[in-house]
C-alpha atoms as a PDB file:
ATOM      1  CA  UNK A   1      15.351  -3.895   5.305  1.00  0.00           C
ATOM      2  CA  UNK A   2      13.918  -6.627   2.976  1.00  0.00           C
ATOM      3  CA  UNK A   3      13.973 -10.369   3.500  1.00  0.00           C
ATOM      4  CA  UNK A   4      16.081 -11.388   0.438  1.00  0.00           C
ATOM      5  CA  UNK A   5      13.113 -11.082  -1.697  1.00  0.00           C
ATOM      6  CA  UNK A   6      14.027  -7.261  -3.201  1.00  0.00           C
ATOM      7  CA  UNK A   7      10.860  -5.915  -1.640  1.00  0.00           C
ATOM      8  CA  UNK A   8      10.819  -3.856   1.350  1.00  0.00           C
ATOM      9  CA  UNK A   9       9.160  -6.013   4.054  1.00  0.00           C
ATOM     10  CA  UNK A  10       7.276  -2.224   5.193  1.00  0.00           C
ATOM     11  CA  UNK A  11       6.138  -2.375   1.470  1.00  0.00           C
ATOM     12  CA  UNK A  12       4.796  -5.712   1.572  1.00  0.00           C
ATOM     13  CA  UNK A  13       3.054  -4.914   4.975  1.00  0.00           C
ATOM     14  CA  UNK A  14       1.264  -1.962   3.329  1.00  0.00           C
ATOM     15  CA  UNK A  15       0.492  -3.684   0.393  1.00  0.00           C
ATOM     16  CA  UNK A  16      -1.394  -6.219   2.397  1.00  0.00           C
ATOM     17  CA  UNK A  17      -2.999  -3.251   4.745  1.00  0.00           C
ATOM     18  CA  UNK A  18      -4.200  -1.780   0.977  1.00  0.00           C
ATOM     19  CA  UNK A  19      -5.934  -5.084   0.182  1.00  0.00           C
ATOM     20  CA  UNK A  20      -7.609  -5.575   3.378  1.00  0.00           C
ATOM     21  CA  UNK A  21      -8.816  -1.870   3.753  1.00  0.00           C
ATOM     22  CA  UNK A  22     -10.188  -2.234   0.359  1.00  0.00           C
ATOM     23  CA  UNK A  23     -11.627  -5.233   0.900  1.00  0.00           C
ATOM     24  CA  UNK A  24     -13.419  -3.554   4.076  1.00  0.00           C
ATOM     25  CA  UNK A  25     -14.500  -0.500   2.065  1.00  0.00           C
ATOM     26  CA  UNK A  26     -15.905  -2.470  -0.940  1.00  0.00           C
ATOM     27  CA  UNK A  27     -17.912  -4.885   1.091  1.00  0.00           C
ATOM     28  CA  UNK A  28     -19.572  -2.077   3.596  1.00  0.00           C
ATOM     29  CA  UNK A  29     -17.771  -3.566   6.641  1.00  0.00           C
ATOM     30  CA  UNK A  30     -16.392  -0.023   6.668  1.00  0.00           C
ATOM     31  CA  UNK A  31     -19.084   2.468   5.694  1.00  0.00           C
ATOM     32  CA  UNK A  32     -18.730   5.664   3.898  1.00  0.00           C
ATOM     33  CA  UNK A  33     -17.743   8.417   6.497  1.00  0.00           C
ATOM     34  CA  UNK A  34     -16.131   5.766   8.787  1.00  0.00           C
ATOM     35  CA  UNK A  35     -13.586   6.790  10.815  1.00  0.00           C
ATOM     36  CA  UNK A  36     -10.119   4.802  10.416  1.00  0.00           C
ATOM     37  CA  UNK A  37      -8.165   4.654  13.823  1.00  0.00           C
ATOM     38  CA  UNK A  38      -4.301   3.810  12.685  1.00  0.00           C
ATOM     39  CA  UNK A  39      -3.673   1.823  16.094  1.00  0.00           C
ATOM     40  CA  UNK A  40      -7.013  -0.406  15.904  1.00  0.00           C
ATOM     41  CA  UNK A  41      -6.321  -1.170  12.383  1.00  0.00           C
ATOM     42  CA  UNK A  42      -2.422  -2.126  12.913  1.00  0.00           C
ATOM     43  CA  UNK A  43      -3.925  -4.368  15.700  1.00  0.00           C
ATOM     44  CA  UNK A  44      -6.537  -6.275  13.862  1.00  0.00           C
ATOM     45  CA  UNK A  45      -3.991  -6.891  11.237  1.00  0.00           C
ATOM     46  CA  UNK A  46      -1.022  -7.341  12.984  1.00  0.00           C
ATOM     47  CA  UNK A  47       1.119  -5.262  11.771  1.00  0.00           C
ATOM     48  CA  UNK A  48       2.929  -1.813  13.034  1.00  0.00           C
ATOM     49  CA  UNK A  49       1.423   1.870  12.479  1.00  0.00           C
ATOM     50  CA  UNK A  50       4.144   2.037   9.534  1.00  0.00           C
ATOM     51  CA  UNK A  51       2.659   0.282   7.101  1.00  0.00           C
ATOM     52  CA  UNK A  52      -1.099   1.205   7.892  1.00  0.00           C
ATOM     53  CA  UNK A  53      -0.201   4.665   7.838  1.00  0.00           C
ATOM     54  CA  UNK A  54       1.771   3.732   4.607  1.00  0.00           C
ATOM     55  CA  UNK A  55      -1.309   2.070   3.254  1.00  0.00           C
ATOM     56  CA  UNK A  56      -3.603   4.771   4.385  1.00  0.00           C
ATOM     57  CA  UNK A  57      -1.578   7.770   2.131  1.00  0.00           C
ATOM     58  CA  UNK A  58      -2.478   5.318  -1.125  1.00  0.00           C
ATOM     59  CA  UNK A  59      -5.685   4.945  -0.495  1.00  0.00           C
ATOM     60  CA  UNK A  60      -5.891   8.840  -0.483  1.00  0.00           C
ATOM     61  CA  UNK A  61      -4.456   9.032  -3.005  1.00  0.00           C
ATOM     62  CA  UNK A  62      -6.702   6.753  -5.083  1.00  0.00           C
ATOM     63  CA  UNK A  63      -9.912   8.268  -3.284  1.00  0.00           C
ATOM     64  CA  UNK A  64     -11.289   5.261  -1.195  1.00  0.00           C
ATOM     65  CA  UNK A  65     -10.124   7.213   1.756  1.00  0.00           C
ATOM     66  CA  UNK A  66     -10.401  11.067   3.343  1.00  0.00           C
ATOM     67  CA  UNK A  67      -7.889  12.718   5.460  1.00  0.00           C
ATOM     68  CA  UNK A  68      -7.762  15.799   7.335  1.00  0.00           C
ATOM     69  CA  UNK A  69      -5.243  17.052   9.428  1.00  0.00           C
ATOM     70  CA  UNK A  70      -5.882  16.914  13.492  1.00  0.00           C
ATOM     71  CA  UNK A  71      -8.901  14.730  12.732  1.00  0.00           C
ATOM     72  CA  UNK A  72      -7.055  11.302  11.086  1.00  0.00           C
ATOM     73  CA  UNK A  73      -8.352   9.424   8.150  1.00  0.00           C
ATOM     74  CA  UNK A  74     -12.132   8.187   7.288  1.00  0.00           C
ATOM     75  CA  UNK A  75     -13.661   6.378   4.464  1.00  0.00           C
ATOM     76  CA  UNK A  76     -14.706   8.637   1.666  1.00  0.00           C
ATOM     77  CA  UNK A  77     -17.821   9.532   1.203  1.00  0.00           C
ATOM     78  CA  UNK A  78     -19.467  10.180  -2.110  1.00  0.00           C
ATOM     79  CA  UNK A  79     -21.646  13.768  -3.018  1.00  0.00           C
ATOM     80  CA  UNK A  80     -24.074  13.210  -5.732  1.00  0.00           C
ATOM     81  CA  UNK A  81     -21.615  15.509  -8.205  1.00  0.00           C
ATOM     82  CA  UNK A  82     -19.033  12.837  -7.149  1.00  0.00           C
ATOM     83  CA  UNK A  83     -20.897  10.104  -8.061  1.00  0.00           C
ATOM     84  CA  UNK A  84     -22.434  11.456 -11.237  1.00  0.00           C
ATOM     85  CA  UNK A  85     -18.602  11.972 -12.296  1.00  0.00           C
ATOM     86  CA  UNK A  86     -17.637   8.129 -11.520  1.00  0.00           C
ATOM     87  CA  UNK A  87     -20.601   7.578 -13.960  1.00  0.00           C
ATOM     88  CA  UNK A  88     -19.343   9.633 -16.786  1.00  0.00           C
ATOM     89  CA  UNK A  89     -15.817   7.954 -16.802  1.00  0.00           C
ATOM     90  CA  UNK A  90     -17.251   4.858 -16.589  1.00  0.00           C
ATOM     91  CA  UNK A  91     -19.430   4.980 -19.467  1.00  0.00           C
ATOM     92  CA  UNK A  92     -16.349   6.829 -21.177  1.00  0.00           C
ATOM     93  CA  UNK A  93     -13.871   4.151 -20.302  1.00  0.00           C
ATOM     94  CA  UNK A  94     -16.377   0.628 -20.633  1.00  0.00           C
ATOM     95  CA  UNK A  95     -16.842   1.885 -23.780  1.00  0.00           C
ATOM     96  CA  UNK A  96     -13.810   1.775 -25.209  1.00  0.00           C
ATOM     97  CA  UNK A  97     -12.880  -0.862 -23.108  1.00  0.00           C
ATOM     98  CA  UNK A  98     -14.863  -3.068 -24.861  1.00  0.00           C
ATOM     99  CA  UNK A  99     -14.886  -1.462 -28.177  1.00  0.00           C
ATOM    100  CA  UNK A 100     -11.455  -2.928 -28.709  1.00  0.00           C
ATOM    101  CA  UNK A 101     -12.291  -6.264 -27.321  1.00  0.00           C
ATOM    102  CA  UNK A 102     -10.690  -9.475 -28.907  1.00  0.00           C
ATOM    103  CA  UNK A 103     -12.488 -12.536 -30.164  1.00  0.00           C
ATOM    104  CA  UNK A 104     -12.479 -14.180 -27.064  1.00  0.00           C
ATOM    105  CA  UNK A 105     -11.247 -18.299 -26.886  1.00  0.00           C
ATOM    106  CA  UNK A 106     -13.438 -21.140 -25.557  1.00  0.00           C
ATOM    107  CA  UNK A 107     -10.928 -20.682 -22.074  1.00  0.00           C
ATOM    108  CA  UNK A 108     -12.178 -17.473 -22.128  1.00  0.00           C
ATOM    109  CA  UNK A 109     -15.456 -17.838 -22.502  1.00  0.00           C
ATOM    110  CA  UNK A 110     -15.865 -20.847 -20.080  1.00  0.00           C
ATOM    111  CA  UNK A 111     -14.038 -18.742 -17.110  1.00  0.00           C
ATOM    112  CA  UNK A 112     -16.664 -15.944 -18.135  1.00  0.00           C
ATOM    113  CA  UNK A 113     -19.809 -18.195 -18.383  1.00  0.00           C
ATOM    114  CA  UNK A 114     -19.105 -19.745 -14.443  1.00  0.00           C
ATOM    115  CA  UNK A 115     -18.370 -16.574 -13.426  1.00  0.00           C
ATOM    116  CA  UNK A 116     -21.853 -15.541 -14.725  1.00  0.00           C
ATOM    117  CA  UNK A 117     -22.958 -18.369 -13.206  1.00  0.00           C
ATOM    118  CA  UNK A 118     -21.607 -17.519  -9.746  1.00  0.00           C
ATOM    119  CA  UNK A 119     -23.368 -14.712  -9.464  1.00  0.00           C
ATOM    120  CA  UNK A 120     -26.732 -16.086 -10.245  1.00  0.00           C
ATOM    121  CA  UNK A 121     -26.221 -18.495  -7.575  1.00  0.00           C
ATOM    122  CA  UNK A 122     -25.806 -15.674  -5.289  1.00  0.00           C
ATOM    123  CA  UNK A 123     -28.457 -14.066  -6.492  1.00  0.00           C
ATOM    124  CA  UNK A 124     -30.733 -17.067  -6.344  1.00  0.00           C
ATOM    125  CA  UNK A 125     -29.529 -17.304  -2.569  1.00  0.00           C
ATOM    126  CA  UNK A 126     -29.785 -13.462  -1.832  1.00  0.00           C
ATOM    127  CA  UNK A 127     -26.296 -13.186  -0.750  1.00  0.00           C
ATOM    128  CA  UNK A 128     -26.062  -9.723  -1.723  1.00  0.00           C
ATOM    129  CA  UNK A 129     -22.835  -9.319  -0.719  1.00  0.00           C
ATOM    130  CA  UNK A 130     -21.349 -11.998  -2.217  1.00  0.00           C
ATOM    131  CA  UNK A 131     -23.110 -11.011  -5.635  1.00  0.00           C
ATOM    132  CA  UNK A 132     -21.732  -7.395  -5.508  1.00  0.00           C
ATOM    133  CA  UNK A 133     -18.466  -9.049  -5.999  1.00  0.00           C
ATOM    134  CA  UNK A 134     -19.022 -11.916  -7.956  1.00  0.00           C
ATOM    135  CA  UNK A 135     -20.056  -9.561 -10.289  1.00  0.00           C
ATOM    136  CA  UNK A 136     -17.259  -7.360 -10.070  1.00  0.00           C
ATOM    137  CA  UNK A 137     -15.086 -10.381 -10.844  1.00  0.00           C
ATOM    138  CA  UNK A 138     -17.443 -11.032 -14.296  1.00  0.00           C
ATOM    139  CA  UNK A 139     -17.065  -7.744 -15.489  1.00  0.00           C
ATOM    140  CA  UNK A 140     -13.478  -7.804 -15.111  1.00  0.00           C
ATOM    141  CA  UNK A 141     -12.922 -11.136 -16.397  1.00  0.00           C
ATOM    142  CA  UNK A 142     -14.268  -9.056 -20.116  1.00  0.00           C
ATOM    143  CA  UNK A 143     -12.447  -6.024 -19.078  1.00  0.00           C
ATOM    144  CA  UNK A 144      -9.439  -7.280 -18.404  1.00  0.00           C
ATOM    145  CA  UNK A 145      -9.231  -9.091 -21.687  1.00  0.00           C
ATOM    146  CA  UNK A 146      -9.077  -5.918 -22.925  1.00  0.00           C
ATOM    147  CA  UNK A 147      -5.242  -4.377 -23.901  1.00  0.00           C
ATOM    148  CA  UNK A 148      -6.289  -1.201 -22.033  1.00  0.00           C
ATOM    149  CA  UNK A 149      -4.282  -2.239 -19.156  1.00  0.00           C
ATOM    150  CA  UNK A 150      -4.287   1.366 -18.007  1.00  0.00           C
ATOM    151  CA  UNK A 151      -7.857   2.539 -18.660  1.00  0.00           C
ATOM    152  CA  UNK A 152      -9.368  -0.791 -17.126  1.00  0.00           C
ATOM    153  CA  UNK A 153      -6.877  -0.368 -13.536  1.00  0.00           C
ATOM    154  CA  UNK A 154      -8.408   3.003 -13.702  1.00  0.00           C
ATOM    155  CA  UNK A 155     -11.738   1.415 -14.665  1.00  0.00           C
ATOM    156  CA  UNK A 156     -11.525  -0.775 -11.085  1.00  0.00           C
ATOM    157  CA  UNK A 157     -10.648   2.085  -8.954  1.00  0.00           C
ATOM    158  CA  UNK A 158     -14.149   3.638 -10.163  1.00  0.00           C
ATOM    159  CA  UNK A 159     -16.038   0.787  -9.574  1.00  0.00           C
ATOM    160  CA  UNK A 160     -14.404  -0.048  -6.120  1.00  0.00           C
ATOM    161  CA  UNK A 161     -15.006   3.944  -5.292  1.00  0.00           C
ATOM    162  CA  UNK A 162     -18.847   3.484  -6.352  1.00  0.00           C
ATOM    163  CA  UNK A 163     -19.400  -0.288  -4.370  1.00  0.00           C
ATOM    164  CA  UNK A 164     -20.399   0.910  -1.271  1.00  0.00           C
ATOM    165  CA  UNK A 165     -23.236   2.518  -2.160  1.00  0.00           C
ATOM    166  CA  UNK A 166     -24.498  -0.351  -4.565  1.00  0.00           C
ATOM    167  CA  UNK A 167     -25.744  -3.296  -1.729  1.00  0.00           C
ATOM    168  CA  UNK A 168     -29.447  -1.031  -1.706  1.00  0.00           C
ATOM    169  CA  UNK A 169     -30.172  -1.916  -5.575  1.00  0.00           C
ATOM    170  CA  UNK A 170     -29.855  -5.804  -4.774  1.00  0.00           C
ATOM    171  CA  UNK A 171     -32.155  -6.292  -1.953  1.00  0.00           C
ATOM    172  CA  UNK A 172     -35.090  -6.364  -4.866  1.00  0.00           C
ATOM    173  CA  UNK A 173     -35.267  -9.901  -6.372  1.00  0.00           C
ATOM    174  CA  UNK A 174     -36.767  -8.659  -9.289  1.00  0.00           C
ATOM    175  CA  UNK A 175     -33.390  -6.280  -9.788  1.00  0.00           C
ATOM    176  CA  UNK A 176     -31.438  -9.847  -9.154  1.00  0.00           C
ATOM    177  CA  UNK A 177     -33.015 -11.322 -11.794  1.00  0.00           C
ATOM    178  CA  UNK A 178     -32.669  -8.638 -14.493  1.00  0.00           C
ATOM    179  CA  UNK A 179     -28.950  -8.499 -13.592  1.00  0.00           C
ATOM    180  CA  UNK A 180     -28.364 -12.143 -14.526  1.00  0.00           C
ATOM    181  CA  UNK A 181     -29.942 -11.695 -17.804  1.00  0.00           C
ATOM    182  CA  UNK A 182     -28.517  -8.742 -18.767  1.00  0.00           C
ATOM    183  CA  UNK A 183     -25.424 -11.212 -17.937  1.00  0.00           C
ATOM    184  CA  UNK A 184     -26.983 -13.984 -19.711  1.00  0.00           C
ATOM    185  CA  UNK A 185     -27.078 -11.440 -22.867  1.00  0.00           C
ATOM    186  CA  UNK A 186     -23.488  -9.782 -22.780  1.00  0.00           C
ATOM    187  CA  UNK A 187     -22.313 -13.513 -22.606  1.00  0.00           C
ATOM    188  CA  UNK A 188     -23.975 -14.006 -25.711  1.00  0.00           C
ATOM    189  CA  UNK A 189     -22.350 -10.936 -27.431  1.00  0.00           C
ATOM    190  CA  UNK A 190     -19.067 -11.979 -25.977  1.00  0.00           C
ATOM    191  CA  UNK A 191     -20.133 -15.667 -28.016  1.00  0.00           C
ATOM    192  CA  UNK A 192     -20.533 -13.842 -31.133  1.00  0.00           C
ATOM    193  CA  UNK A 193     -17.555 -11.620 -30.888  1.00  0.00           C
ATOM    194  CA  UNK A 194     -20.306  -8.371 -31.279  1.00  0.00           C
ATOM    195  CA  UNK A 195     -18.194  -5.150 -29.372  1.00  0.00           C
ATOM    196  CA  UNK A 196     -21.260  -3.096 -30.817  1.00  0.00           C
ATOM    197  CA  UNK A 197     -23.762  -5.280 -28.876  1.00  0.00           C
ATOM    198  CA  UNK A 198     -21.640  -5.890 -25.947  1.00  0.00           C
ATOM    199  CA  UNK A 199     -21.500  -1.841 -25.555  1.00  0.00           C
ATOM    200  CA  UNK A 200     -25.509  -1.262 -26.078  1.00  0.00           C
ATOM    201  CA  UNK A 201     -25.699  -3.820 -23.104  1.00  0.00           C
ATOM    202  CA  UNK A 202     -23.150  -2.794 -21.195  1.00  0.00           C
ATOM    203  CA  UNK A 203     -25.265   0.925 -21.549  1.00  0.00           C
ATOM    204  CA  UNK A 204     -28.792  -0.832 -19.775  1.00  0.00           C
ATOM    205  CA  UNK A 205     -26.648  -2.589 -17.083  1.00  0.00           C
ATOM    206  CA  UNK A 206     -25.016   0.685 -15.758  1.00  0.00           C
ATOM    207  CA  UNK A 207     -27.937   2.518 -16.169  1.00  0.00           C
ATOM    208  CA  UNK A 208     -29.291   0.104 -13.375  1.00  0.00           C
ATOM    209  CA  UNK A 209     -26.949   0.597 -10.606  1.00  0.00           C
ATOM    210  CA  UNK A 210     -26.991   4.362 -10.914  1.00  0.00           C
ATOM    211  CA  UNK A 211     -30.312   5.359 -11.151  1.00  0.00           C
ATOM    212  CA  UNK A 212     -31.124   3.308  -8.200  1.00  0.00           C
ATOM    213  CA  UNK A 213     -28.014   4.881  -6.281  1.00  0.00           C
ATOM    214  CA  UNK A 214     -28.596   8.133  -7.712  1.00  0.00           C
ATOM    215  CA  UNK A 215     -32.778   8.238  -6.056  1.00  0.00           C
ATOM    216  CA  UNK A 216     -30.915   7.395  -2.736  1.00  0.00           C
ATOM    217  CA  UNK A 217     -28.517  10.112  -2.872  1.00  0.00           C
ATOM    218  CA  UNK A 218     -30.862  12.610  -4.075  1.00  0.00           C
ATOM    219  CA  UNK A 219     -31.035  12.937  -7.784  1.00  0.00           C
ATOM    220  CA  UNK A 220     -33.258  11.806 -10.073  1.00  0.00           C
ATOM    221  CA  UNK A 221     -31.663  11.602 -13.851  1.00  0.00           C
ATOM    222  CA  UNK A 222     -28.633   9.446 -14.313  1.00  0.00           C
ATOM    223  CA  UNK A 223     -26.032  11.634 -16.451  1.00  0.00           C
ATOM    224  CA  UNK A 224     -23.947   8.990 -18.194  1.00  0.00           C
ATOM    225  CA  UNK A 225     -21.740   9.766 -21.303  1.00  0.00           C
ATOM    226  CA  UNK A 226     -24.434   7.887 -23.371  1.00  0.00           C
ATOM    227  CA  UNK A 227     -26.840  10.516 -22.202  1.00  0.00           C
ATOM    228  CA  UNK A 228     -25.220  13.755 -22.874  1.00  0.00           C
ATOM    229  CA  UNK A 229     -26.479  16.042 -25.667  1.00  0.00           C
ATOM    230  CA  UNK A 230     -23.930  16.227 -28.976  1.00  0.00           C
ATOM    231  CA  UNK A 231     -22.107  19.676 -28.699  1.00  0.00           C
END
């Protein structure tokens, strides 16, 4: 029964156990492999097994979380093929993304520049957490500008499957630093409305994240779409 507002008040319970969970997964408060107990988890959020469980089955179903039957529900975790794949589409899918970027307005490009600027402070302070996602939020900010409304929400369910395993890469201050001004340069692109440019740089900064996450699961060449030899 809803509350005169059209939505189910089960649905809006679930919807808020989706963000939270998410929120938990993306930030490592939950680690990959973590094992989800349906009656903790309606307790900390106050809230009935309904709408966990609820929440639970769409995270499944968009690959943050594992189930299997008689054991209950973990967070996923990632094999190297897995990961490699994430890195594929999203050097298929930030590509075109941004291939079909508008000019962006001086609104724009002020909300992107202090979002830029968030995450340097974070960096400066070595709040790695924080700068994981701050710089979610900058990337999006572009992305979302985008009118590939259905490639980029498939574009953030990538990145928030690959966060997890991307706090390792930040603990080096020199990595911090070459993040910002590979930020410092895409913001320039963005300035002079250069997709091309944006793309090339957009290229280096992934490369970053999954070469170092690809050493500490076990591989040692990053496969991107950039990479692949022309059939």
């Amino acid at each position: 029964m809803g509350d005169g507002s059209g939505k189910p008040a089960v649905s809006r319970a679930a919807t808020r156990v989706v963000v939270e969970l998410e929120r938990m997964i993306v930030t490592g408060e939950l680690l990959p492999g973590h094992p989800i107990r349906q009656e903790l988890m309606a307790e900390r959020l106050g809230v009935s097994r309904v709408p966990v469980r609820e929440g639970l089955r769409q995270l499944t179903s968009e690959g943050l979380v594992q189930h299997e039957h008689n054991v209950g529900y973990t967070v996923a975790r990632l094999n190297q093929s897995e990961f490699d794949q994430i890195y594929l589409m999203r050097a298929a899918f930030e590509r075109e993304v941004l291939a079909v970027l508008p000019r962006l307005d001086n609104a724009a490009l002020d909300e992107i520049r202090k979002l830029r600027d968030l995450v340097e402070e974070a960096a400066e302070a070595a709040d790695i957490l924080e700068m994981r996602l701050r710089n979610q939020r900058f990337h999006f900010a572009v992305f979302e500008r985008s009118p590939l409304s259905l490639v980029v929400a498939e574009l953030r369910r990538l990145w928030n499957l690959a966060m997890p395993y991307h706090a390792a890469y930040l603990y080096d201050p020199g990595v911090r630093r070459k993040v910002c001004d590979e930020h410092d340069d895409m913001v320039d692109a963005l300035v002079a409305g250069d997709n091309n440019r944006l793309i090339e740089l957009m290229n280096v900064h992934r490369k970053g994240g999954e070469t170092s996450t690809g050493v500490m699961l076990g591989t040692t060449t990053p496969r991107s779409m950039d990479e692949r030899p022309e059939q």
